[in-house]
Protein backbone atom coordinates (compact mmCIF):
# COMPACT_ATOMS: atom_id res chain seq x y z
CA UNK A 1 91.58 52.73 76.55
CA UNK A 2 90.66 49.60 78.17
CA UNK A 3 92.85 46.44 77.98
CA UNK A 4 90.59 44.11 75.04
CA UNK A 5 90.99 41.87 72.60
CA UNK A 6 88.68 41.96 69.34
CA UNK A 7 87.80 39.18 67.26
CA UNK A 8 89.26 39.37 63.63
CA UNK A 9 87.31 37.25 61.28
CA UNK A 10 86.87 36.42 57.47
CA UNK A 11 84.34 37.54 55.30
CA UNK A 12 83.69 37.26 51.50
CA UNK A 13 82.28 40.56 50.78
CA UNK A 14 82.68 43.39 53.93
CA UNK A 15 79.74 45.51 52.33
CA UNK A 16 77.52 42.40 52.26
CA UNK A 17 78.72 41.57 56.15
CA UNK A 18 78.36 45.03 57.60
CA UNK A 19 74.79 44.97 56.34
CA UNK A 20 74.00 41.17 58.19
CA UNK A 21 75.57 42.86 61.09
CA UNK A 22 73.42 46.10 61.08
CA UNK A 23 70.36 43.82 61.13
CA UNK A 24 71.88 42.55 64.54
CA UNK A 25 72.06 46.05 65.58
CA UNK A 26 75.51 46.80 64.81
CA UNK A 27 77.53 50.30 63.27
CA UNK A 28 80.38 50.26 61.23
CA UNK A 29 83.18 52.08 62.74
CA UNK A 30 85.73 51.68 60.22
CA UNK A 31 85.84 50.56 56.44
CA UNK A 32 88.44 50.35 53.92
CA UNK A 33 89.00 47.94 50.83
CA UNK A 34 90.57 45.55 53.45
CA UNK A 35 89.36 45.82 56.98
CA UNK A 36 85.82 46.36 58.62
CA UNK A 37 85.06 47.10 62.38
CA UNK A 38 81.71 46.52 63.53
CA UNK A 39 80.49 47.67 66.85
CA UNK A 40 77.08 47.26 69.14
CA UNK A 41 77.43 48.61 72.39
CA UNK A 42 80.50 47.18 73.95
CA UNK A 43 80.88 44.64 71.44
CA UNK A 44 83.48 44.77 68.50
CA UNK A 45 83.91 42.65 65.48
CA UNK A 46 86.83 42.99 63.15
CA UNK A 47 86.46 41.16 59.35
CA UNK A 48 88.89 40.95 56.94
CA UNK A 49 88.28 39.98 53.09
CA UNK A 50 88.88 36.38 52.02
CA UNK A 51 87.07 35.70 49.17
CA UNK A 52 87.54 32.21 48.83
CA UNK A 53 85.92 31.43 51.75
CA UNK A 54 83.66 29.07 51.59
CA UNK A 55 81.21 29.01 54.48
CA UNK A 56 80.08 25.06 54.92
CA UNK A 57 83.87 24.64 55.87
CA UNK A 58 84.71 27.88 57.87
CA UNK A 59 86.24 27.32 61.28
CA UNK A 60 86.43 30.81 62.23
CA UNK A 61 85.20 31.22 65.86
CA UNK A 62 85.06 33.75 68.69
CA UNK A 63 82.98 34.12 72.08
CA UNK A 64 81.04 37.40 73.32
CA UNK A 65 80.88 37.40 76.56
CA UNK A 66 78.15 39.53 78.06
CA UNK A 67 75.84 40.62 81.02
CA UNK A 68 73.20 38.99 79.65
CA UNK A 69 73.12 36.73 76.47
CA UNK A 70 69.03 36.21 76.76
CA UNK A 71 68.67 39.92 76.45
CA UNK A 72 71.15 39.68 72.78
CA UNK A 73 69.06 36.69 71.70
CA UNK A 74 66.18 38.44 72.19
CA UNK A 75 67.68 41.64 70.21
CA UNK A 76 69.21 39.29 67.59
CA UNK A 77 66.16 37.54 67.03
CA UNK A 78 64.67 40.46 65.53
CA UNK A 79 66.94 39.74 62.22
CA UNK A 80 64.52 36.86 62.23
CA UNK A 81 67.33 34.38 61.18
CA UNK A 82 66.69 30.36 60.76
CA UNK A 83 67.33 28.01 63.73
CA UNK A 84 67.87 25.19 61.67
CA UNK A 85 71.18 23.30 61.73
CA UNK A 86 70.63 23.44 57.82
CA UNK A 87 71.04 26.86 56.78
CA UNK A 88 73.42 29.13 56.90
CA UNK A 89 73.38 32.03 58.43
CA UNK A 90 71.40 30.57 61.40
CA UNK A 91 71.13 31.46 65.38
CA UNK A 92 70.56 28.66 68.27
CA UNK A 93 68.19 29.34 70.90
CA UNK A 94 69.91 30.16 74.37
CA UNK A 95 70.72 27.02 76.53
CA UNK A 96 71.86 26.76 80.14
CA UNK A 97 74.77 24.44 80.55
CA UNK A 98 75.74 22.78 83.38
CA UNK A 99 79.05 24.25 83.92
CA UNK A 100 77.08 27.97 84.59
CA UNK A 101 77.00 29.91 81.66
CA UNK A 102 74.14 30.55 79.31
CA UNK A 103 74.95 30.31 75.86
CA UNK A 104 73.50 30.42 72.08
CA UNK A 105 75.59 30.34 68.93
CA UNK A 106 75.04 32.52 65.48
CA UNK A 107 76.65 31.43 62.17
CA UNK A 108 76.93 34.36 60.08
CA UNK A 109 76.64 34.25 56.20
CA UNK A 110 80.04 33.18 56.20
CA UNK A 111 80.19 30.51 58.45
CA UNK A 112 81.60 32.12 61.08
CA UNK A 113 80.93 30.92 64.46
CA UNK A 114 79.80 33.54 67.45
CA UNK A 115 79.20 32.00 70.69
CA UNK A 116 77.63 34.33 72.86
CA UNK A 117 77.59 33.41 76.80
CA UNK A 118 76.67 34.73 80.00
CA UNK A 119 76.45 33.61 83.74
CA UNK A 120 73.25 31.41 84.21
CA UNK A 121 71.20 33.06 86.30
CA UNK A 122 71.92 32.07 89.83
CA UNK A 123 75.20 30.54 88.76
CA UNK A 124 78.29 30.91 91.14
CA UNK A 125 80.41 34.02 89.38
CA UNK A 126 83.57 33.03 88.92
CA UNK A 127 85.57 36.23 87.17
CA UNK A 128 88.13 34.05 85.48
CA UNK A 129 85.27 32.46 83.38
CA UNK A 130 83.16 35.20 83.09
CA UNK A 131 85.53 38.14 82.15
């Protein structure tokens, strides 16, 4: 096994966030009363239940990095989720920042906070930031 780490995040109800997730294209690999692994491709989400969360004030956060974020937009955007600041779940469109990473943010239905980035295309690679 690889050296990783895995985000571990919150969730109200793990049957109700493993279904969100499969609309993003990901399986559960694990599910008990208190622990859910999600996976899609090389990416792997952990929850754990907290049901008083309440998702306007969630701070819950973690970054995917991948090869190519556009390409995940793309496949995420097939869950056909809001883009307005207003709702909740919601998904940003991609954006290139000037520091050389492309990036879009997803709020899940619990407020949780995934920022997925990638080089920019053309960017410098530098494999501190981008591992």
């Amino acid at each position: 096994m690889l050296d990783r780490a895995t985000p571990n995040l919150p969730s109200r109800d793990l049957t109700a966030t493993s279904l969100f997730y499969a609309q993003l294209g990901f399986k559960e690999t694990f599910k008990d009363d208190g622990w859910l692994i999600l996976q899609r491709d090389t990416i792997q989400i952990e929850f754990f239940p907290w049901t008083p969360l309440d998702p306007k004030t969630n701070i819950a956060s973690c970054c995917l990095r991948v090869t190519d974020c556009r390409s995940l937009h793309q496949a995420f955007g097939e869950a056909n989720l809001p883009a307005s600041h207003l709702h909740i779940p919601r998904i940003s469109e991609p954006v290139e920042q000037p520091w050389g990473l492309t990036e879009f943010a997803l709020i899940d239905p619990d407020g949780n906070l995934l920022r997925c980035l990638s080089p920019s295309p053309g960017a410098a690679t530098n494999d501190d930031a981008n591992t």
